[in-house]
Protein backbone atom coordinates (compact mmCIF):
# COMPACT_ATOMS: atom_id res chain seq x y z
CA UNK A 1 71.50 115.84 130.71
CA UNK A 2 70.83 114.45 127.42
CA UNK A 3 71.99 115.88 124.22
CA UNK A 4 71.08 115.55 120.95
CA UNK A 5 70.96 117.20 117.47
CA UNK A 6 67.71 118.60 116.21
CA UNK A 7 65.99 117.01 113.06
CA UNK A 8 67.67 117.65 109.34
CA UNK A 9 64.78 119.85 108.56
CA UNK A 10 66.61 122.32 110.78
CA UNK A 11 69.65 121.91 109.45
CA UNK A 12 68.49 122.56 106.00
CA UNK A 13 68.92 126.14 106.74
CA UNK A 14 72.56 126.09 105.03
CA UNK A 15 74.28 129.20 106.30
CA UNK A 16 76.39 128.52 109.67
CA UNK A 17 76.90 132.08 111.09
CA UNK A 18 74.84 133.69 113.68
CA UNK A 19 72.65 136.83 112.65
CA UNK A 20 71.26 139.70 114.64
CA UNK A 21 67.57 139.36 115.40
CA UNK A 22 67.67 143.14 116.53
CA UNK A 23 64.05 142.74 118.27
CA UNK A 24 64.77 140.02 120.26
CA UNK A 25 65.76 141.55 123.85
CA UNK A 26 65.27 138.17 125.53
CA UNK A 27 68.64 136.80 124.00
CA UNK A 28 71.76 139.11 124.73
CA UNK A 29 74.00 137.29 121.50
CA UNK A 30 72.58 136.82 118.20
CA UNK A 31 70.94 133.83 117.39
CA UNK A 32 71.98 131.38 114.70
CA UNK A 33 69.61 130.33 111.51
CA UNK A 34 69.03 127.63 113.53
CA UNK A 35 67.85 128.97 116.79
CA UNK A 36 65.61 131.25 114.44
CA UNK A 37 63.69 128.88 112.64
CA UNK A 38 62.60 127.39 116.21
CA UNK A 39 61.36 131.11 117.57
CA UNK A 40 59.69 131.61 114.44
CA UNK A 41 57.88 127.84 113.75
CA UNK A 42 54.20 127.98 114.86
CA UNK A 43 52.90 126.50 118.22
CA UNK A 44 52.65 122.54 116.50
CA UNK A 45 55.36 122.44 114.11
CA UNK A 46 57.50 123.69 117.60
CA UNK A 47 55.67 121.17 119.92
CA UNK A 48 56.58 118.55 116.96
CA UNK A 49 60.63 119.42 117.36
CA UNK A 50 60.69 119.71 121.20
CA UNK A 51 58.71 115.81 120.89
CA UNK A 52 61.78 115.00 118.55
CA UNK A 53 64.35 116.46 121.58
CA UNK A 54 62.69 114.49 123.98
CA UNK A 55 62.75 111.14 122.27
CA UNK A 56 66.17 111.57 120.52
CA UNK A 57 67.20 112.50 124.41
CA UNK A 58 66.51 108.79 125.26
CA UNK A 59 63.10 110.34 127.00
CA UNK A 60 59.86 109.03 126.85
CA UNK A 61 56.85 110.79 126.05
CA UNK A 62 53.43 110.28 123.70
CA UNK A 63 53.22 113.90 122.31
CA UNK A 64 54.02 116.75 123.44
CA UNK A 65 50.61 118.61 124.57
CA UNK A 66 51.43 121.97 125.31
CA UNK A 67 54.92 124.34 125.67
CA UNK A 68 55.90 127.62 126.25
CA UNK A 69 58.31 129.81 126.08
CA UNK A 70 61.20 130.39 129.24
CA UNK A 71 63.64 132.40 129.85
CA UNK A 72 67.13 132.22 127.49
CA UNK A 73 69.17 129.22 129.22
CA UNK A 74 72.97 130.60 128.88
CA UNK A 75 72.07 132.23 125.55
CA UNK A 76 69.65 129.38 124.07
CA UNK A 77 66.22 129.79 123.17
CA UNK A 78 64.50 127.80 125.97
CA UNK A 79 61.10 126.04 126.20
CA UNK A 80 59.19 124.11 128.41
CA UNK A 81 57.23 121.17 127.13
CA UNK A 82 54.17 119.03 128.62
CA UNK A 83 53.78 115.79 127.49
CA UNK A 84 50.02 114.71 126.97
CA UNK A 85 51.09 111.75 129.44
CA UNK A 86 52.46 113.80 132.30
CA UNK A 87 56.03 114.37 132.46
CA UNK A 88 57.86 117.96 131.49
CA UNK A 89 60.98 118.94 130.04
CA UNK A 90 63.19 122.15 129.75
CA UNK A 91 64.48 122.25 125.89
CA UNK A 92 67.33 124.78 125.21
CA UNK A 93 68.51 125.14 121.45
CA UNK A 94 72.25 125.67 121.02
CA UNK A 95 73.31 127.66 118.18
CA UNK A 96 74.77 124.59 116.65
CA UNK A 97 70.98 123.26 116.35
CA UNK A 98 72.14 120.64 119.47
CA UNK A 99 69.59 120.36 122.15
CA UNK A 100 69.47 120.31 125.83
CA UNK A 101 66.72 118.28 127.68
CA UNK A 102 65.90 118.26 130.93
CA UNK A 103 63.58 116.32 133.23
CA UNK A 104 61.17 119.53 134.64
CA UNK A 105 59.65 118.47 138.47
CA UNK A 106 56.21 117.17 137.64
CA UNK A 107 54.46 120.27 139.30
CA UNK A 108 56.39 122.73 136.59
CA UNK A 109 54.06 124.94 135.20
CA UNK A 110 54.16 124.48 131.19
């Protein structure tokens, strides 16, 4: 399971301690800045950062295509991502911006 740290822009955030998001019921801790800025990018500037996770995770993939949204993995913002050449990957975000990328089965619905 591949790790990796998400791009700078991320990071750029400054502040290091988590903060309440209050409306978010899918997450039972508070996110971190980090986390955040994910949740709250629009659908391509996402797709663009979970294409970073997949290729910084030694994966490979053309672009990502499509994503969505899963269930919190162990507290991090999750996604699944479609790559416009076929293969899928879980993303989870870790509140210190690191991700977690994992091969999805090729029937995964994304």
């Amino acid at each position: 399971m591949p790790l990796l740290t998400l791009p700078l822009m991320l990071a750029a955030c400054g502040g290091s301690g988590g903060r309440d998001t209050g409306g978010n019921t899918a997450a039972p801790a508070a996110l971190t800045e980090v986390q955040q800025q994910v949740i709250n990018m629009n659908e391509g500037q996402r797709n663009g950062v979970l294409l970073r996770a997949i290729l910084d995770g030694g994966e490979e993939c053309q672009g990502v295509s499509r994503s969505k949204r899963l269930p919190d993995n162990e507290g991090r913002p999750t996604w699944g991502a479609r790559c416009g050449d076929g293969p899928a990957f879980q993303i989870a975000i870790g509140p210190d911006g690191v991700a977690r990328v994992t091969r999805m089965p090729d029937a995964a619905d994304v």
